[in-house]
Protein backbone atom coordinates (compact mmCIF):
# COMPACT_ATOMS: atom_id res chain seq x y z
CA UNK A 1 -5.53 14.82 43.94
CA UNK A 2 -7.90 12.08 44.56
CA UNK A 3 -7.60 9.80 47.31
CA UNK A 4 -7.96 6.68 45.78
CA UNK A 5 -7.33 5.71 42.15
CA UNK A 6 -9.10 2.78 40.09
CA UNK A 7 -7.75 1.54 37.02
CA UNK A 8 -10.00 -0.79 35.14
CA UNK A 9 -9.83 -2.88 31.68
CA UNK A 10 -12.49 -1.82 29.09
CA UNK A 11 -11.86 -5.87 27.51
CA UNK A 12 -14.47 -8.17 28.34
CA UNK A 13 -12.97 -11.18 30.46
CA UNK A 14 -13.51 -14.45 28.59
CA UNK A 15 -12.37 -18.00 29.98
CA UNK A 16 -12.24 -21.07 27.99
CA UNK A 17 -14.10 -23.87 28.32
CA UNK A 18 -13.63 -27.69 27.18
CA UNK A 19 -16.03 -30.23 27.03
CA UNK A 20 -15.80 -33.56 26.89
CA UNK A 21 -18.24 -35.41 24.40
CA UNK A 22 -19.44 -39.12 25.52
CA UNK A 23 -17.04 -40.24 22.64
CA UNK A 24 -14.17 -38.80 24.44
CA UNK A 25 -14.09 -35.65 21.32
CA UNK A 26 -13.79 -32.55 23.10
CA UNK A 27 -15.40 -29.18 21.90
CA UNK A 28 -14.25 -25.56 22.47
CA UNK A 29 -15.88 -23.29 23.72
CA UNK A 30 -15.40 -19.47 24.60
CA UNK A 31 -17.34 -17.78 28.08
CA UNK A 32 -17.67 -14.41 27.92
CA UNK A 33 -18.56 -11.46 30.21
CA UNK A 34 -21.47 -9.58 28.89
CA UNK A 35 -21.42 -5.77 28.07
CA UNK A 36 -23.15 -3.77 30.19
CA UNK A 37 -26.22 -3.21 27.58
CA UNK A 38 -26.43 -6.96 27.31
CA UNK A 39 -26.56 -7.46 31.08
CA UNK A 40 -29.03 -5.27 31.42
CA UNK A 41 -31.03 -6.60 28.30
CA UNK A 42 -30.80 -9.65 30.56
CA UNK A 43 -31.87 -8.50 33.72
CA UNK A 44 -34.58 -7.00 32.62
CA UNK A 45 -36.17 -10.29 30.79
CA UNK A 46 -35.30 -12.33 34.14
CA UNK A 47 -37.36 -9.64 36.60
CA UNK A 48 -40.40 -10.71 34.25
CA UNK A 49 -40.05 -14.35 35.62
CA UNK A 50 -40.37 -13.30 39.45
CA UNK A 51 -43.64 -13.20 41.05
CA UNK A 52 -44.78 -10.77 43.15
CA UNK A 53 -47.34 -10.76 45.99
CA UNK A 54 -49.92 -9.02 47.23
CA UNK A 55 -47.60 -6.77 49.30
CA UNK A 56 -45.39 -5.72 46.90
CA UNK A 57 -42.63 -7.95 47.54
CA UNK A 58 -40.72 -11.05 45.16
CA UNK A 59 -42.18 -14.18 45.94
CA UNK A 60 -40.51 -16.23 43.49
CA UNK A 61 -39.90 -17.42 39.86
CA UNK A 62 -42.82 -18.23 37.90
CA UNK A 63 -41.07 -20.07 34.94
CA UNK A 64 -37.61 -21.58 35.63
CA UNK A 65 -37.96 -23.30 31.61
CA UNK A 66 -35.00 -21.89 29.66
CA UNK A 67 -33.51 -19.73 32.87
CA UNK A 68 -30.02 -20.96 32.70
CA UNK A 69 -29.78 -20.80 28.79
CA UNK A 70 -31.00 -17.98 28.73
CA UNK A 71 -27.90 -16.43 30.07
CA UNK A 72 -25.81 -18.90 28.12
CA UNK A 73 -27.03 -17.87 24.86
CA UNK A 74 -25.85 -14.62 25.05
CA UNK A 75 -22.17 -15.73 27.22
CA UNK A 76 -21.44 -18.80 25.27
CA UNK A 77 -19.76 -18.80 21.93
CA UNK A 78 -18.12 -22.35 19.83
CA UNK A 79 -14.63 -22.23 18.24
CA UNK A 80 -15.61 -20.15 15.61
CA UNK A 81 -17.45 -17.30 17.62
CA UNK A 82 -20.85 -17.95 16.95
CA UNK A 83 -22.98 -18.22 19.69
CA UNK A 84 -24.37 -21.29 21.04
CA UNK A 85 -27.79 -22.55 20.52
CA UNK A 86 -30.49 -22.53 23.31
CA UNK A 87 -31.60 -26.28 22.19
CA UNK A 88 -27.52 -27.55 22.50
CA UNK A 89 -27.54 -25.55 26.08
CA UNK A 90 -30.09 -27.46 27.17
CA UNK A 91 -29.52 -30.51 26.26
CA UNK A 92 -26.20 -30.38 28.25
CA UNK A 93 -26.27 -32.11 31.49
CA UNK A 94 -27.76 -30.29 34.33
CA UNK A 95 -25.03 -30.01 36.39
CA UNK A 96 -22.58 -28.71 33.14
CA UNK A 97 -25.29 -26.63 32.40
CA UNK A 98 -25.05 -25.42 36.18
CA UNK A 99 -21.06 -25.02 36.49
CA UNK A 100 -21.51 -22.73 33.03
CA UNK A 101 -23.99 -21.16 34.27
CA UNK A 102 -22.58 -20.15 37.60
CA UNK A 103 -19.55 -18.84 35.80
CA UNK A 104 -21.40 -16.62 33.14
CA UNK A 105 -22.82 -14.98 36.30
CA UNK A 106 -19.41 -13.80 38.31
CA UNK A 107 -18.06 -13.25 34.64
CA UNK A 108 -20.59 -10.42 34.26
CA UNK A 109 -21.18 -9.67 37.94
CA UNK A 110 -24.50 -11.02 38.19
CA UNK A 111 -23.70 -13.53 41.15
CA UNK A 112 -24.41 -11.40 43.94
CA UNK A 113 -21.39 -12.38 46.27
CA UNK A 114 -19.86 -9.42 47.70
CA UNK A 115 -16.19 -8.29 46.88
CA UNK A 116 -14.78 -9.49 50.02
CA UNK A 117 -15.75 -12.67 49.59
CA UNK A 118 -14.36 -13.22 45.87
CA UNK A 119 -11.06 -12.27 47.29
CA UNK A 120 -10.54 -15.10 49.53
């Protein structure tokens, strides 16, 4: 018998989102963890943006146009289910654009924060 047992859910996690228009209408929205084929689909378009130097080693991003939508394309769906549209991602205000962004990424592990430190 194994030490340790892990039980895990094979559903994608989703969280809602609301936001409000500059008329005061609010939209719906749906956030949504990516499958693993997606994520990597993802990750792999993303390591063609870095730039590497002379020694082997990442050096940076050499086009941050589109970087957060591009993750939000694929993570953010309306009230009906269809996914939204690069051009109304980025016309979003930065900082939304940020917050949904930042989200997508612990929704489908992508943040890089440790375990220990999403448990406190």
């Amino acid at each position: 018998m194994a030490d340790e047992l892990i039980r895990l859910k094979l559903k994608c996690k989703e969280v809602d989102v609301i936001l409000d228009g500059p008329d005061g209408e609010e939209k719906k929205y749906t956030l949504k963890e990516l499958s693993g084929a997606d994520r990597n689909k993802y990750l792999n378009k993303m390591s063609s943006r870095v730039k590497i130097g002379k020694d082997g080693k990442a050096m940076g991003i050499k086009n941050f146009d589109g970087f957060q939508a591009d993750l939000l394309r694929i993570s953010l769906f309306d009230e009906n289910g269809e996914a939204v549209s690069v051009e109304e991602i980025e016309a979003l205000p930065s900082s939304t654009q940020q917050e949904l962004f930042e989200k997508a990424q612990q929704l489908s592990g992508l943040d890089n924060e440790p375990d220990s430190e999403k448990n406190e």
